[in-house]
N, C-alpha and C. Protein backbone atom coordinates (compact mmCIF):
# COMPACT_ATOMS: atom_id res chain seq x y z
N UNK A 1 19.38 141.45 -26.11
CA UNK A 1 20.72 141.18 -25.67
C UNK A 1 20.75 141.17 -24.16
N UNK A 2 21.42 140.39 -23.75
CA UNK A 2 21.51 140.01 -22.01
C UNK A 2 22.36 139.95 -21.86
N UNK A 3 22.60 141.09 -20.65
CA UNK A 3 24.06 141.55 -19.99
C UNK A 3 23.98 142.66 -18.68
N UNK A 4 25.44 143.28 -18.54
CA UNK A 4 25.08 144.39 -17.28
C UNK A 4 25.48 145.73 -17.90
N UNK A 5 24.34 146.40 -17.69
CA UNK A 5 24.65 148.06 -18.23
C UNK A 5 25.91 148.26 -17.48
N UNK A 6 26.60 149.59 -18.44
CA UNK A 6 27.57 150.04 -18.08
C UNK A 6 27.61 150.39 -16.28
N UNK A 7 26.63 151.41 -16.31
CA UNK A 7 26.06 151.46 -14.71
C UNK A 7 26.37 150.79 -13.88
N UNK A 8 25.75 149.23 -14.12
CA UNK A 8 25.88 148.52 -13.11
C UNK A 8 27.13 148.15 -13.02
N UNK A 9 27.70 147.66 -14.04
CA UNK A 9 29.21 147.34 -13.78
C UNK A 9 30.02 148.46 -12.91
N UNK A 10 29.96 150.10 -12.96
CA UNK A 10 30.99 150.94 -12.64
C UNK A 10 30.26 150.90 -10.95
N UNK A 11 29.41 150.53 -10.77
CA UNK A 11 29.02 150.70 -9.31
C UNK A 11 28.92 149.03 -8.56
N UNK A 12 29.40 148.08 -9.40
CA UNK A 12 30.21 147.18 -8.58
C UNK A 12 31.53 147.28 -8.65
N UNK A 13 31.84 147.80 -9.48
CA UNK A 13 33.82 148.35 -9.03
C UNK A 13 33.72 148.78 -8.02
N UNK A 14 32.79 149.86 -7.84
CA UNK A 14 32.96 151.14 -7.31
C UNK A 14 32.95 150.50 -5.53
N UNK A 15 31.93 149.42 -5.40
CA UNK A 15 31.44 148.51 -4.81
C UNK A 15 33.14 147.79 -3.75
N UNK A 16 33.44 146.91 -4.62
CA UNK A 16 34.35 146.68 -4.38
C UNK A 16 35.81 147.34 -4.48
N UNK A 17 36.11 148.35 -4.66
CA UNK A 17 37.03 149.34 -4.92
C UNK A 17 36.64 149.72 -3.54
N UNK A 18 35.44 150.31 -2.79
CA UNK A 18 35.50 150.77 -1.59
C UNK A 18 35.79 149.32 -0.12
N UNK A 19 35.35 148.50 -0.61
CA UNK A 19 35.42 147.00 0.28
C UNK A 19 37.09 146.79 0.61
N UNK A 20 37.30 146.94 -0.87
CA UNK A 20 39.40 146.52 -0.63
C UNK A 20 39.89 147.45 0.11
N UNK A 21 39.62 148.90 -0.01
CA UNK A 21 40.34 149.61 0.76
C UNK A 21 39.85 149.82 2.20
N UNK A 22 38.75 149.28 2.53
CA UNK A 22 38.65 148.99 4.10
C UNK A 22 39.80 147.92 4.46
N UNK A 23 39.57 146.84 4.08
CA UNK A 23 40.29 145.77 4.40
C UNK A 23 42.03 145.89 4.28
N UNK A 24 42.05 146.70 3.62
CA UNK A 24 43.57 147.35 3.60
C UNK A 24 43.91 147.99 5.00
N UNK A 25 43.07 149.20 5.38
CA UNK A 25 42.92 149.87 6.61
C UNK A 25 42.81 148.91 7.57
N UNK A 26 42.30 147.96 8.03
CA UNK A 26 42.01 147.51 8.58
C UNK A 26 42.86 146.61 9.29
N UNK A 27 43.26 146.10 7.68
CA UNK A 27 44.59 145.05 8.13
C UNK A 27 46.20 145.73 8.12
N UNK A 28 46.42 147.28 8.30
CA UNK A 28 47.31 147.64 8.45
C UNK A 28 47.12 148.54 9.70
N UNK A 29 45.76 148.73 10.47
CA UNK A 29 45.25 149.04 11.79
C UNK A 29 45.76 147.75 12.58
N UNK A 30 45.88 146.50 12.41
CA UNK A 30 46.00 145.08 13.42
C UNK A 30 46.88 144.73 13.14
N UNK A 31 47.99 145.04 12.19
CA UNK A 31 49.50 144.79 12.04
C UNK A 31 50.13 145.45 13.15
N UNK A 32 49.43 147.05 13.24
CA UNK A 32 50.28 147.32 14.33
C UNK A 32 50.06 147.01 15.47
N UNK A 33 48.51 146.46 15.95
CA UNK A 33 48.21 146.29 17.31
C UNK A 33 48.94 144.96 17.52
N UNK A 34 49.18 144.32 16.96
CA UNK A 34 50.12 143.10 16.53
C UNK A 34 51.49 143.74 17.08
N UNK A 35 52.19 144.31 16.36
CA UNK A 35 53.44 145.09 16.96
C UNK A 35 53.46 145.38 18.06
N UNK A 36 52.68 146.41 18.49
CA UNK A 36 52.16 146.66 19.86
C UNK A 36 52.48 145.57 20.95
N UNK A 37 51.49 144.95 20.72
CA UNK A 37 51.21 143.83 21.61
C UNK A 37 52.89 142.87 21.71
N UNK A 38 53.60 142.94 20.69
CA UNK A 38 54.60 141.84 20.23
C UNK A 38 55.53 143.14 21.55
N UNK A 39 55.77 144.17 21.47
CA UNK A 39 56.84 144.44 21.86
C UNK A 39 56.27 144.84 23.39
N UNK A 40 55.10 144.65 24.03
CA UNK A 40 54.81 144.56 25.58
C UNK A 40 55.12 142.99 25.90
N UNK A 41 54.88 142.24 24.97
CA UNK A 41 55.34 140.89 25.52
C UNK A 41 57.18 140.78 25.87
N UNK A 42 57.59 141.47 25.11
CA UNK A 42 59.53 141.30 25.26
C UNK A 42 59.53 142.34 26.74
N UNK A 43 59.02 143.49 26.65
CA UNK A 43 59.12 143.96 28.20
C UNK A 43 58.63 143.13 29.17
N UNK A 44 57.62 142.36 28.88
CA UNK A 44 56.98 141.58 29.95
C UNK A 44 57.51 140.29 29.99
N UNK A 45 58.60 139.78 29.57
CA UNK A 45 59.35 138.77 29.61
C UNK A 45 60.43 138.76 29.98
N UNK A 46 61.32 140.29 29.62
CA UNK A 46 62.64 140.84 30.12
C UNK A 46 62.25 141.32 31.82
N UNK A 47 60.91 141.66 32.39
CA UNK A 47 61.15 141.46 33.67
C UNK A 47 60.57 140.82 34.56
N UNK A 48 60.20 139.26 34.25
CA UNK A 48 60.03 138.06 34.28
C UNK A 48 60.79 137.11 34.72
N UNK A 49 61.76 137.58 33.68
CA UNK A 49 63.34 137.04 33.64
C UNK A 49 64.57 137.15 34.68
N UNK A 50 64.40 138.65 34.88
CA UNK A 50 65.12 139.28 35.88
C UNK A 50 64.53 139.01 37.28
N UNK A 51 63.26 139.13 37.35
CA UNK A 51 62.56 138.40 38.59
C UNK A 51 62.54 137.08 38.54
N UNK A 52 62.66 135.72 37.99
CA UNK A 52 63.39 134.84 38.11
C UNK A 52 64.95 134.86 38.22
N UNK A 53 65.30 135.14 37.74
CA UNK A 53 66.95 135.10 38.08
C UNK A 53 67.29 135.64 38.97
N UNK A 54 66.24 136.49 40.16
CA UNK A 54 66.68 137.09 41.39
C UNK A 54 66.11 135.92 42.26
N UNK A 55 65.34 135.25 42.13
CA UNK A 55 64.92 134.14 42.81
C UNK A 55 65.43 132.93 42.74
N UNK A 56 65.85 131.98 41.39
CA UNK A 56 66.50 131.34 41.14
C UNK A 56 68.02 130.78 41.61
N UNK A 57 68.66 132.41 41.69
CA UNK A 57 69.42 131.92 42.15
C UNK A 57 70.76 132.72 43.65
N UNK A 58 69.52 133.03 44.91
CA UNK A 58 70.08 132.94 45.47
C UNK A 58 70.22 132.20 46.44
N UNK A 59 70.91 131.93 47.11
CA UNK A 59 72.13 131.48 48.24
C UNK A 59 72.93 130.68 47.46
N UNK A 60 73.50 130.98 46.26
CA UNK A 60 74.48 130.28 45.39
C UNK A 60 75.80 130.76 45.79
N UNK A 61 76.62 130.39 45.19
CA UNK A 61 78.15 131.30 45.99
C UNK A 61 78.61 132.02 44.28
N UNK A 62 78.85 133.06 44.67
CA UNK A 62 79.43 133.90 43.12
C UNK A 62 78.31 134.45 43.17
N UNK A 63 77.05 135.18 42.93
CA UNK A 63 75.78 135.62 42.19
C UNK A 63 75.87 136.92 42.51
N UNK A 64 75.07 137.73 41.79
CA UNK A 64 75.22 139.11 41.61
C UNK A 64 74.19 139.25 43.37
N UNK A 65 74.06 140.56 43.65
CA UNK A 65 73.19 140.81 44.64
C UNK A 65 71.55 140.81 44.22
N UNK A 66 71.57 141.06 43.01
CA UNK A 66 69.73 140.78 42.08
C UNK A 66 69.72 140.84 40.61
N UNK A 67 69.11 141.36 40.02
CA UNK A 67 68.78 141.95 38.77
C UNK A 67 67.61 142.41 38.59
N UNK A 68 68.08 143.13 37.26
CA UNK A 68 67.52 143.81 36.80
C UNK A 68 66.89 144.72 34.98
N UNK A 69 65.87 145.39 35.18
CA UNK A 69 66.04 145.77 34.01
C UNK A 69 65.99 147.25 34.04
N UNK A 70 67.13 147.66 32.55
CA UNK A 70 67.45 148.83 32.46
C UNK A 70 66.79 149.38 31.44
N UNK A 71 65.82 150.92 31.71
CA UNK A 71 65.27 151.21 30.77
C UNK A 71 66.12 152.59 30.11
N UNK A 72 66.13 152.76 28.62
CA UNK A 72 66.89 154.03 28.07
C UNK A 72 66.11 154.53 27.20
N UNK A 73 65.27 155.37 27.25
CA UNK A 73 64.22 156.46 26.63
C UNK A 73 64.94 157.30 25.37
N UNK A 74 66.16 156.89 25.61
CA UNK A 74 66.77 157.79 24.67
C UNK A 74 67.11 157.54 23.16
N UNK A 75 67.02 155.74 23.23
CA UNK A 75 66.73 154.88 22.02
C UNK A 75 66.13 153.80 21.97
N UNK A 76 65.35 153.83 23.20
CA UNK A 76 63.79 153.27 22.68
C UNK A 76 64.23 151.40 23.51
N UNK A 77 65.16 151.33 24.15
CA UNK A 77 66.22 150.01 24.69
C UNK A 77 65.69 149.58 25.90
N UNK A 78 65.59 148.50 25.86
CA UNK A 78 65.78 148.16 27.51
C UNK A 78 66.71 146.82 27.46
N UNK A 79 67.31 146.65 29.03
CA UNK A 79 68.23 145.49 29.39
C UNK A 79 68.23 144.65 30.19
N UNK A 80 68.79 143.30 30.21
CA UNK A 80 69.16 142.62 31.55
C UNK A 80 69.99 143.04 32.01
N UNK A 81 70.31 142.94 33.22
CA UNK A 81 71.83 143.69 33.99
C UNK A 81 71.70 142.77 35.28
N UNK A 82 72.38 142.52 35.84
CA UNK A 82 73.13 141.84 36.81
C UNK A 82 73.17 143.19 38.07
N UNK A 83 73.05 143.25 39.17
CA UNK A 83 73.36 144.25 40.23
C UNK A 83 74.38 143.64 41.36
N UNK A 84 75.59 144.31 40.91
CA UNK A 84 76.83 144.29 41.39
C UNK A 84 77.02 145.13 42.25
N UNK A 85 78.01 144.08 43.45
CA UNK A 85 78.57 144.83 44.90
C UNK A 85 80.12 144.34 45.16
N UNK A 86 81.05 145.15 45.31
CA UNK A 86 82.01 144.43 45.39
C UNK A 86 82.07 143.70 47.40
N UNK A 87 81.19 144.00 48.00
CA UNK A 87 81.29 143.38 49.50
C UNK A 87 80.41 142.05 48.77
N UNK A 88 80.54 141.04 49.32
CA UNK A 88 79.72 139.78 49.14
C UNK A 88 78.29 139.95 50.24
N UNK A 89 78.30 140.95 50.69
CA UNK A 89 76.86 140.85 51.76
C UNK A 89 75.79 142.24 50.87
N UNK A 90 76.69 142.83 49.69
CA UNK A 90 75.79 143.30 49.01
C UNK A 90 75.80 144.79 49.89
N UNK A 91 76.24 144.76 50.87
CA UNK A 91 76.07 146.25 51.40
C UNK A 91 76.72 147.63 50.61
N UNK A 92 77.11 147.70 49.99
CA UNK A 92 77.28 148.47 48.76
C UNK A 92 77.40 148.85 47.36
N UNK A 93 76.02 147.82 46.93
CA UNK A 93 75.73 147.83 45.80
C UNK A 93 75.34 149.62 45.18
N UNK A 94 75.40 150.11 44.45
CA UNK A 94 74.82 151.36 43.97
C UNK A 94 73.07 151.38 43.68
N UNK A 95 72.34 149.85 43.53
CA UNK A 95 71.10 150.26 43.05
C UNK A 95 70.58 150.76 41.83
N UNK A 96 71.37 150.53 40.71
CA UNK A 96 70.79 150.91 39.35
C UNK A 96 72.09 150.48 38.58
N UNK A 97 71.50 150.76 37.42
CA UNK A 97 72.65 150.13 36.03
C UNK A 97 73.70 150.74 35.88
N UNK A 98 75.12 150.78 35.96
CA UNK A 98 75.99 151.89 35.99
C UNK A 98 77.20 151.36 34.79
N UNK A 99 77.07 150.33 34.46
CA UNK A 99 78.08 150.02 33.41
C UNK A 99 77.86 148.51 32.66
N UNK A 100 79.06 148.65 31.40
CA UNK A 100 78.92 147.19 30.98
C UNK A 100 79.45 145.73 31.67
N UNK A 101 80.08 146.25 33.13
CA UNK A 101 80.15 145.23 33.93
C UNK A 101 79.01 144.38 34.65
N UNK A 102 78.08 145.55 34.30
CA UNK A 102 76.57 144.97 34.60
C UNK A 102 76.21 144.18 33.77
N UNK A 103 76.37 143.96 32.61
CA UNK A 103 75.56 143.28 31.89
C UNK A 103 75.16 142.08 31.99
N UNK A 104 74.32 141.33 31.38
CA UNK A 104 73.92 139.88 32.04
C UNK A 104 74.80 138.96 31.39
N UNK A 105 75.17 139.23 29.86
CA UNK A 105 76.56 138.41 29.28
C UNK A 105 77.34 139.77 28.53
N UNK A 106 78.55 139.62 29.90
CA UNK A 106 79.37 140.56 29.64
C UNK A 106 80.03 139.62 27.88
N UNK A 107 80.38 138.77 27.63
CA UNK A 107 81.08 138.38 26.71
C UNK A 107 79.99 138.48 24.98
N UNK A 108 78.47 138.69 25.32
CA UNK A 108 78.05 139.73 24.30
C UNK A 108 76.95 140.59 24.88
N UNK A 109 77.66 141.82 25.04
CA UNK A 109 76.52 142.87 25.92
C UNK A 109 75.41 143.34 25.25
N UNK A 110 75.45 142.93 23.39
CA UNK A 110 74.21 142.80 22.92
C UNK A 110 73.27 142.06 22.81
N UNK A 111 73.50 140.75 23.78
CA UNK A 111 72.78 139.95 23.54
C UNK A 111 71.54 139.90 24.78
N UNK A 112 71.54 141.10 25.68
CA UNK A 112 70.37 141.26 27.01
C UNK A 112 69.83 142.66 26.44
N UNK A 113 69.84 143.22 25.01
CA UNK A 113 69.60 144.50 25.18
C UNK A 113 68.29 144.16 23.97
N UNK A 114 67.64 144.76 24.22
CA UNK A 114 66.10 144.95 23.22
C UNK A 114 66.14 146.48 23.22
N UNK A 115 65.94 146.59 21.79
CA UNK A 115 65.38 147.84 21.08
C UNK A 115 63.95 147.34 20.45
N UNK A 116 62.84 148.89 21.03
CA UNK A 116 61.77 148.96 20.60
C UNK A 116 61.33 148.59 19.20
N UNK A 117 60.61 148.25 18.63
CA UNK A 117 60.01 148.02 17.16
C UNK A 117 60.05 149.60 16.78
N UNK A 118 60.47 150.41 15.45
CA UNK A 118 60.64 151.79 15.09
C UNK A 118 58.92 152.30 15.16
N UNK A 119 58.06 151.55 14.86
CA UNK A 119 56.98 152.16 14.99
C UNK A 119 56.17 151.96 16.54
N UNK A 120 56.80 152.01 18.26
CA UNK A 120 56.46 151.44 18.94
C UNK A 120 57.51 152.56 20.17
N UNK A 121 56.88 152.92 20.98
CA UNK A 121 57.82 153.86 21.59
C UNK A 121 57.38 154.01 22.87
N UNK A 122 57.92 154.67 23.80
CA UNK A 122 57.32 154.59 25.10
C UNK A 122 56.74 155.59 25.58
N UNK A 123 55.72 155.46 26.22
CA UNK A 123 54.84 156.84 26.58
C UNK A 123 55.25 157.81 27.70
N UNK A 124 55.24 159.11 27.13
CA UNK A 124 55.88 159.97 28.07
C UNK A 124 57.22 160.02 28.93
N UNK A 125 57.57 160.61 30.01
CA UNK A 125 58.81 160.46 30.32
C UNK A 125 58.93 159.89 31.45
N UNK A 126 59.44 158.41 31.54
CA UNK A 126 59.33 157.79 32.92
C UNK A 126 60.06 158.16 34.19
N UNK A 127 59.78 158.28 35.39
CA UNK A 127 60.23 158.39 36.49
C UNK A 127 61.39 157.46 36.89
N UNK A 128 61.50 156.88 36.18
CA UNK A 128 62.59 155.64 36.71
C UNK A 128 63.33 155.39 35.63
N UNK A 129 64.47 154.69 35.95
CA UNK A 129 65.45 153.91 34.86
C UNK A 129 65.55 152.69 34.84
N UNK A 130 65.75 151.79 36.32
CA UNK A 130 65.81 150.51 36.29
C UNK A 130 64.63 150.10 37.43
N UNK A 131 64.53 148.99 37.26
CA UNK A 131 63.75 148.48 38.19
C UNK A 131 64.70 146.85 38.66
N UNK A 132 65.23 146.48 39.70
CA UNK A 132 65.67 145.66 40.20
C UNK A 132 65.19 144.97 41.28
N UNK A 133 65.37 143.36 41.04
CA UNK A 133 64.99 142.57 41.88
C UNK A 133 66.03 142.00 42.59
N UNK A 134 65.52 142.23 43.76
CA UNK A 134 66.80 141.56 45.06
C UNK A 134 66.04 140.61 46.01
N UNK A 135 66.63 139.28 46.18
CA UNK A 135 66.05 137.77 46.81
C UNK A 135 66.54 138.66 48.09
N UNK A 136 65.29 137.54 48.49
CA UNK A 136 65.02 136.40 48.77
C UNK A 136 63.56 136.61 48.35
N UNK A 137 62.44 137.41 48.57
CA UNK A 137 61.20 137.78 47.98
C UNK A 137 60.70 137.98 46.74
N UNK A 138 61.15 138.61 45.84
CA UNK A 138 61.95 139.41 46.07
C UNK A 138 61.78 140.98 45.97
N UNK A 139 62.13 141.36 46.75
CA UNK A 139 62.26 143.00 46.82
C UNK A 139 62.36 143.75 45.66
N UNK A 140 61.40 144.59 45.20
CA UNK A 140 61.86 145.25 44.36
C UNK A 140 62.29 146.13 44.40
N UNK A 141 63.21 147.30 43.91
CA UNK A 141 63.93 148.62 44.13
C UNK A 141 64.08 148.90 42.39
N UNK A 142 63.09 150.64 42.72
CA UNK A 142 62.65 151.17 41.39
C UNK A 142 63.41 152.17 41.57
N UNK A 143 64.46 152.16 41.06
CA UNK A 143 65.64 153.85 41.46
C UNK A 143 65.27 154.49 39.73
N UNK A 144 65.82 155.85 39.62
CA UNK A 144 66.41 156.72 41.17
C UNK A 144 65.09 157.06 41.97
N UNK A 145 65.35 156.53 43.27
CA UNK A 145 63.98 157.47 44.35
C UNK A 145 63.17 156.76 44.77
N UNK A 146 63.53 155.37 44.48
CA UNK A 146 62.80 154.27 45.49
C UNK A 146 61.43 154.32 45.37
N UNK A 147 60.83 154.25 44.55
CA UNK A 147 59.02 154.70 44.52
C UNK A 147 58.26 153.38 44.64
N UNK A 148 57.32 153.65 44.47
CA UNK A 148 56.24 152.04 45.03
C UNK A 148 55.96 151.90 43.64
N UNK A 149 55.78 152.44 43.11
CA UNK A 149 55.45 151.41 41.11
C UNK A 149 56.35 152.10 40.37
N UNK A 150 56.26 151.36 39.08
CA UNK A 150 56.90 151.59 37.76
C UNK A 150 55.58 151.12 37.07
N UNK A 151 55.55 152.54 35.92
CA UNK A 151 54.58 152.19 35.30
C UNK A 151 55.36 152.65 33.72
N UNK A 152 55.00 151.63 32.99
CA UNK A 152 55.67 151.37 31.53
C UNK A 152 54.62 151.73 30.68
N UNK A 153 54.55 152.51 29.80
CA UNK A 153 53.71 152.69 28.80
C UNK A 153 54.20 152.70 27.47
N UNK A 154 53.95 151.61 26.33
CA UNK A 154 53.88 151.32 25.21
C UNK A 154 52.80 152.13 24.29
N UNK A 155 53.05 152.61 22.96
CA UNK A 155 52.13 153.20 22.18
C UNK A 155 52.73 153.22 20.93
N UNK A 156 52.06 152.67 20.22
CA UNK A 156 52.28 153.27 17.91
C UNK A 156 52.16 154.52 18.21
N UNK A 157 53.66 154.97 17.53
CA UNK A 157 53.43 156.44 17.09
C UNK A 157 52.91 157.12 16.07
N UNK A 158 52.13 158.23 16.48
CA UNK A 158 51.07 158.46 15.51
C UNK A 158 49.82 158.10 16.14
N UNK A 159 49.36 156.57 16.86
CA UNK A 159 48.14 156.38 16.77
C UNK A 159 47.47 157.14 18.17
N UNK A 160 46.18 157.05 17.69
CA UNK A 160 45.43 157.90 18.69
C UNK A 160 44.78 156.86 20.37
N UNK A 161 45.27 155.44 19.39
CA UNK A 161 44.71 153.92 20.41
C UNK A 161 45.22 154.62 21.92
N UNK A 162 44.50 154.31 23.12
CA UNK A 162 45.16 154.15 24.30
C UNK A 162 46.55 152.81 24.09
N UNK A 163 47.42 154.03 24.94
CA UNK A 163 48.69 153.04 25.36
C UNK A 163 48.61 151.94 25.87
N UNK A 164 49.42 151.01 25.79
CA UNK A 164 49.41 149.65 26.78
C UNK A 164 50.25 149.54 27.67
N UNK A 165 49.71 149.23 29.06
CA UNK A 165 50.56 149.81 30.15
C UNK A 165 51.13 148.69 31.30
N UNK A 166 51.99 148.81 31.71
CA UNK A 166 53.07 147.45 32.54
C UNK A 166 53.23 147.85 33.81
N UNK A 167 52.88 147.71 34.81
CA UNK A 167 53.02 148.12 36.05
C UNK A 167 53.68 146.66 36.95
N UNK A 168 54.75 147.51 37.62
CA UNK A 168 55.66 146.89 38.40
C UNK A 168 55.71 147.67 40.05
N UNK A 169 54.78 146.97 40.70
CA UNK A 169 54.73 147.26 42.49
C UNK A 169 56.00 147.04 42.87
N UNK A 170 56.76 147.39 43.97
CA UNK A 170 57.95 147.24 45.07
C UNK A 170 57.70 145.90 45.53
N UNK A 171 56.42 144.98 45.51
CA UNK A 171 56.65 143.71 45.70
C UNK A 171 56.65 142.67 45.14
N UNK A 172 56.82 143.19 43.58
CA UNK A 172 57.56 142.33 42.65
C UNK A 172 56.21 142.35 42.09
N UNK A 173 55.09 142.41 41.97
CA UNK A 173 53.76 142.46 41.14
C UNK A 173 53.95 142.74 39.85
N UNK A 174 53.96 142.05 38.80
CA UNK A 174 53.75 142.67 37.32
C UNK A 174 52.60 142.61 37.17
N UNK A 175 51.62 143.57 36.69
CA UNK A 175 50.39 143.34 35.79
C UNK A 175 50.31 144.71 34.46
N UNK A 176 49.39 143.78 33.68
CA UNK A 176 49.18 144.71 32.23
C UNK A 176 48.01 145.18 32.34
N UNK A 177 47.55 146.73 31.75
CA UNK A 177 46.51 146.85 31.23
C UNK A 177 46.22 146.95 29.83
């Protein structure tokens, strides 16, 4: 009679029973670096954005004094915002996000705001809240406390991966590591 002993059959299950559940791990290890990666691109586009729109458009008549983005650690959010002065020469702007008059469309103030992916959070406790761009260069101003970088750190919670990190110089420099 020609066939496969019991044996052999339970140790190609066994075979492939251990193969599937790598590939399970594996592909639920790169879903999140996937996530990961998906939600440094929306930070890295939200201040992209704001650094174009501080360039774009000044010496226009009406325009805010720069923009900016607002970060909130407290639910995982960040924003576009507009940086408002009521003098037109900007000499008394406040320098950071202070209300929904800031927003970039006051008529839907949810529509400049990004919340983190739930499995995707920010590393440690940042030194800063907003980071704003003011033309003509444009200048950056990292309040509160005026510092020379902003450094953004992304991480899956839970995982042990190094964070992915966003650094923003005072002269408008974005780079990732």
């Amino acid at each position: 009679m020609k066939g496969f002993t019991l044996t052999e059959i339970i140790i190609v299950i066994g075979i492939i029973t251990v193969l599937s559940l790598m590939a399970i791990v594996y592909s639920h290890t790169g879903e999140r670096q996937i996530t990961l990666f998906q939600e440094q691109m929306k930070v890295l586009n939200a201040l992209s954005r704001a650094k174009s729109l501080s360039i774009n458009t000044f010496n226009q008549p009406d325009v805010p004094c720069g923009f900016g983005v607002h970060f909130d650690e407290s639910d995982n959010s960040f924003r576009i915002f507009k940086e408002q002065a009521s003098k037109q020469d900007c000499s008394n702007m406040d320098l950071k996000y202070t209300d929904a008059l800031e927003n970039f469309d006051v008529s839907d103030p949810n529509k400049e705001k990004f919340i983190l992916s739930k499995s995707v959070d920010f590393v440690g406790v940042m030194a800063f809240e907003d980071i704003i761009f003011y033309p003509p260069e444009p200048t950056v101003i990292i309040s509160p406390g005026f510092q020379d970088e902003a450094i953004i750190g992304l991480k899956i919670i839970g995982s042990t991966q190094p964070p992915v990190i966003i650094k923003v110089n005072k002269l408008g420099m974005i780079t990732t590591q």
